[in-house]
Protein backbone atom coordinates (compact mmCIF):
# COMPACT_ATOMS: atom_id res chain seq x y z
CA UNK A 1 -0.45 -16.99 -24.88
CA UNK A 2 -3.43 -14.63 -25.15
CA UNK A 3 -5.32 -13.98 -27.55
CA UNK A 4 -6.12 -10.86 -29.36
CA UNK A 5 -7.71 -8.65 -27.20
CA UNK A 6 -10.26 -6.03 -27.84
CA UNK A 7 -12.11 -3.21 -25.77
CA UNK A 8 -14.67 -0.86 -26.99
CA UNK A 9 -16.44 2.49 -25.53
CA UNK A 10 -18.86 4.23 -26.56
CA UNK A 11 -20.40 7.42 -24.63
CA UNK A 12 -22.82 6.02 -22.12
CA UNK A 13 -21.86 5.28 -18.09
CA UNK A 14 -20.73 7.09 -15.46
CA UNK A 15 -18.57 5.55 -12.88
CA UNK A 16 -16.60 6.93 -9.82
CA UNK A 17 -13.91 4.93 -9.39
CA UNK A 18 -11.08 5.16 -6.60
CA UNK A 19 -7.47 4.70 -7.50
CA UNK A 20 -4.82 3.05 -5.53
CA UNK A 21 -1.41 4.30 -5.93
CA UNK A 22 1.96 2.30 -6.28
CA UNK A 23 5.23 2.69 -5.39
CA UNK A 24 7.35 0.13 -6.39
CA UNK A 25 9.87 -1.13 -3.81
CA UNK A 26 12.55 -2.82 -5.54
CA UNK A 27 13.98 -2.21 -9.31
CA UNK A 28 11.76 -4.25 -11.38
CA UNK A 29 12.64 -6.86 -14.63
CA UNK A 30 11.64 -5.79 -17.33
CA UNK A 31 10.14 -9.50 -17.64
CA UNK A 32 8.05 -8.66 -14.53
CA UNK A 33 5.79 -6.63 -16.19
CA UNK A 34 1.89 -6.64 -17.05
CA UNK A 35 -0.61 -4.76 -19.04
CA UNK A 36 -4.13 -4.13 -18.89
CA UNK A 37 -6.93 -2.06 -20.99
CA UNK A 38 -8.55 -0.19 -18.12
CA UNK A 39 -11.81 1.98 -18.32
CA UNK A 40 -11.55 5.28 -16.13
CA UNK A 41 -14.64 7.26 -15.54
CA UNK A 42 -14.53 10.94 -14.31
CA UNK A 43 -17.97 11.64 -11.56
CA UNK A 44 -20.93 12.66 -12.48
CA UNK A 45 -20.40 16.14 -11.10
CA UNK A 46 -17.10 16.29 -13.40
CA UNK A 47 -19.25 15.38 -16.85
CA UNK A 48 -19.03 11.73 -16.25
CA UNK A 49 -17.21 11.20 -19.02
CA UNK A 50 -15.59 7.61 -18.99
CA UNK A 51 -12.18 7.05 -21.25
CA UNK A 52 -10.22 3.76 -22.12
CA UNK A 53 -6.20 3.77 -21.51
CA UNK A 54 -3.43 1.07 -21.31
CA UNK A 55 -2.13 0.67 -17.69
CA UNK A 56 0.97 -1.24 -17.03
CA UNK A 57 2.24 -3.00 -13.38
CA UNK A 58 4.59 -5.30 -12.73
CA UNK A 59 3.47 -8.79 -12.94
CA UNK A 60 0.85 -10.19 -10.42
CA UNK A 61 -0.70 -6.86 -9.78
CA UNK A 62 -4.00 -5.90 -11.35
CA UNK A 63 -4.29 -2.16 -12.39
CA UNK A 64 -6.16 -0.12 -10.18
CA UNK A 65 -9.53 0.88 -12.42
CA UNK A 66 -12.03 -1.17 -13.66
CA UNK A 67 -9.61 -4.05 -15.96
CA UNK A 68 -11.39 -4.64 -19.12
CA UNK A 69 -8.60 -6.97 -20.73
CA UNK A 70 -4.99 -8.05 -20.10
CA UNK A 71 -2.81 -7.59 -23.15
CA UNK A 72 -0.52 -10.10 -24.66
CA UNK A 73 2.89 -8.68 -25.92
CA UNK A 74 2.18 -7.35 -29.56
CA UNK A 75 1.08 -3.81 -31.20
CA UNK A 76 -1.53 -1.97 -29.52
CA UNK A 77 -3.51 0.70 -30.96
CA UNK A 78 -5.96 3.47 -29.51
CA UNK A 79 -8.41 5.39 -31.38
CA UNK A 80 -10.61 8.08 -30.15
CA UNK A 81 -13.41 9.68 -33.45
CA UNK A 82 -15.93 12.42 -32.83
CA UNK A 83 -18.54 12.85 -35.43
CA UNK A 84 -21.14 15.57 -35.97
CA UNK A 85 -21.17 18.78 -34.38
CA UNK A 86 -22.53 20.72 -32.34
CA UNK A 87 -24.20 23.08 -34.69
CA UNK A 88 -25.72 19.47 -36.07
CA UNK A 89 -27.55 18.21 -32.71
CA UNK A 90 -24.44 17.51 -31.04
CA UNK A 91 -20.92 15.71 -31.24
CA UNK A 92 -20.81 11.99 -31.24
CA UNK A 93 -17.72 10.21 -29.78
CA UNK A 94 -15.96 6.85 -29.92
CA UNK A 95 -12.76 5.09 -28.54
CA UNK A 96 -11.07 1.84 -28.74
CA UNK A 97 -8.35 0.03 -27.56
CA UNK A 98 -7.19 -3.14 -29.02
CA UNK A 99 -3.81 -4.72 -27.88
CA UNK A 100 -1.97 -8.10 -28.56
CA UNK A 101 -1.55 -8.30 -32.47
CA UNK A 102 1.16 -9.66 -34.29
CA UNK A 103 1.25 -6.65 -37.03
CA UNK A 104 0.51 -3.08 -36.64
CA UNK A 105 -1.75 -3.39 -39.65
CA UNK A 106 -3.83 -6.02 -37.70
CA UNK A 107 -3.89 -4.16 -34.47
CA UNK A 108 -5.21 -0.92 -36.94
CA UNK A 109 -7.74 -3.19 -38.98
CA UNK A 110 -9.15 -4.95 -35.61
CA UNK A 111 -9.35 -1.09 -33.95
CA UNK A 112 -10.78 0.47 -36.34
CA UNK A 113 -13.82 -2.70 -36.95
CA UNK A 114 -14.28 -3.03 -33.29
CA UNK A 115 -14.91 0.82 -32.79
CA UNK A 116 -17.26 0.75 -35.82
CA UNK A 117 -19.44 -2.34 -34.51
CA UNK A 118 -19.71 -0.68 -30.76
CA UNK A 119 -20.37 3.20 -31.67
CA UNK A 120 -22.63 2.61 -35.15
CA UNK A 121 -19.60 3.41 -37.05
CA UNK A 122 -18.31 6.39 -35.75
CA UNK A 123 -14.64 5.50 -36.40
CA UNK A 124 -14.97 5.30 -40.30
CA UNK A 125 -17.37 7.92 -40.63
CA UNK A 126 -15.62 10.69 -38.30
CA UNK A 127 -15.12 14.14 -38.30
CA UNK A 128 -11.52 13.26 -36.89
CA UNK A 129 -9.58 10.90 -35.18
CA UNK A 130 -7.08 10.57 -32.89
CA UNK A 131 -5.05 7.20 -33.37
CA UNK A 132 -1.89 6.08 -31.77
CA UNK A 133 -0.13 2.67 -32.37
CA UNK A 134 3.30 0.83 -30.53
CA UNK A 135 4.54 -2.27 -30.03
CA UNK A 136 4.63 -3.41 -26.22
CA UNK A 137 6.78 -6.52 -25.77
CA UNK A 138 6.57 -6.54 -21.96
CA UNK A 139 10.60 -7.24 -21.95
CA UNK A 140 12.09 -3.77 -23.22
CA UNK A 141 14.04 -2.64 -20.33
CA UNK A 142 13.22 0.80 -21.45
CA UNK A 143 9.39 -0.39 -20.14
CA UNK A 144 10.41 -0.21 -16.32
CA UNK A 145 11.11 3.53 -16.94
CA UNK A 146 7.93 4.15 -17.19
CA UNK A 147 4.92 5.02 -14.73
CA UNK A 148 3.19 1.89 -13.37
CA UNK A 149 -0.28 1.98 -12.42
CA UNK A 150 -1.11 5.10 -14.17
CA UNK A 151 -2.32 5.44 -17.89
CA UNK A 152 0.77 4.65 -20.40
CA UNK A 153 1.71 7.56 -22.70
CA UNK A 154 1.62 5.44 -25.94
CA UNK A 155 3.76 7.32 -27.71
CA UNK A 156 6.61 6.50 -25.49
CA UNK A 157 6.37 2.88 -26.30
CA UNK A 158 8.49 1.80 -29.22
CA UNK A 159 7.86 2.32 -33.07
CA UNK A 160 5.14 4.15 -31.93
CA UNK A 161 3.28 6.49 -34.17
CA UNK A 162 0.11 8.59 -34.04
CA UNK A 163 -2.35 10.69 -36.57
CA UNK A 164 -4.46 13.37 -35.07
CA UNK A 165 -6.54 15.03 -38.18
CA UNK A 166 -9.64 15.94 -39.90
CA UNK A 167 -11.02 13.11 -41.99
CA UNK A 168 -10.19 12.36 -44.88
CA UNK A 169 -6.99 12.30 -43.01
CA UNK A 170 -4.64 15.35 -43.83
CA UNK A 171 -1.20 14.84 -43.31
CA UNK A 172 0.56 17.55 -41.09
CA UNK A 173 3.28 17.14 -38.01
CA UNK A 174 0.13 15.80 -36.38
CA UNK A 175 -0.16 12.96 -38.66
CA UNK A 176 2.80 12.39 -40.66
CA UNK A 177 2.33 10.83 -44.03
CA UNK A 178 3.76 7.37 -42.45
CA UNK A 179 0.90 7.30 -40.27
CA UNK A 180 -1.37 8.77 -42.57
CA UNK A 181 -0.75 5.70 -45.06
CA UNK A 182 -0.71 3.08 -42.42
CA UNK A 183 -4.47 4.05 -41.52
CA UNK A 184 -5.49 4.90 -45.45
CA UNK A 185 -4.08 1.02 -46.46
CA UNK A 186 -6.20 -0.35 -43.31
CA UNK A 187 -9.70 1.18 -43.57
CA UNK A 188 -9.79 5.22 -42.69
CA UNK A 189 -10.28 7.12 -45.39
């Protein structure tokens, strides 16, 4: 089994990549399926601005995109911070994407450290955040219902949750106090 897997971004290249679509030909098992923390870069022309998602094929493809890590079944989590502003010298953004963990609290704790080390703590110290959690089991029939090949809406995945807000977190329908605690007891303030 894998291990814990962990992928960081900060703002800095600019890649053009090309994407290959897929169609799958026959209904897949569930069991058939992979997933993969890919990096996605827009041109330079279009702001260059790279992002991190969680791409899922069926087993013994590799997602289109450049592959950063393939994900054992277990919570994932995403983050992405901004800190400063613009009125400041200018905005300051993070992401991460950690995948694989046993808990959801682990999955948060690891996200949440890794960001920090990569982007000079702009997780803990952000302006706001955008974090979504879920556990992926690669076996939930519900999976193969979903696109392949493409980024994964986390928040289809089950017991997934998410917390968009200003830090300190507020709680609101955009981060319900669930979520809200779940981050507070694992290192956002």
């Amino acid at each position: 089994m894998l291990a814990n897997k962990v992928r960081i971004f900060g703002l800095s290249a600019a890649v053009l990549l090309g994407a290959t679509a897929y169609a799958p030909e026959r209904a897949l098992a569930a069991s058939d399926l992979s997933l993969y923390i890919v990096q996605q870069c827009a041109s330079l022309s279009q702001g260059g601005r790279c992002h991190l998602s969680l791409v899922q094929t069926p087993a013994g493809m590799t997602a289109s995109g450049d592959v950063t890590q393939t994900c054992a079944p277990g919570w994932l989590a995403h983050v992405t911070a901004e800190r400063g502003s613009v009125e400041k010298g200018g905005v300051n953004r993070g992401q991460a994407v950690v995948c694989g963990h046993a808990e959801p609290a682990q999955a948060l704790r690891a996200l949440l450290q890794t960001c920090d080390e990569q982007t000079l703590g702009i997780c803990r110290d952000a302006n706001h955040v955008n974090a979504q959690w879920a556990y992926w089991s690669g076996d939930d029939a519900a999976l193969k219902q979903l696109p392949m090949d493409a980024p994964l809406a986390i928040e289809q995945l089950p017991q997934a949750q998410q917390c968009a807000s200003a830090v300190p977190l507020v709680e609101s329908v955009a981060c319900p106090p669930q979520a809200a605690v779940m981050l507070r007891q694992n290192g956002l303030r």
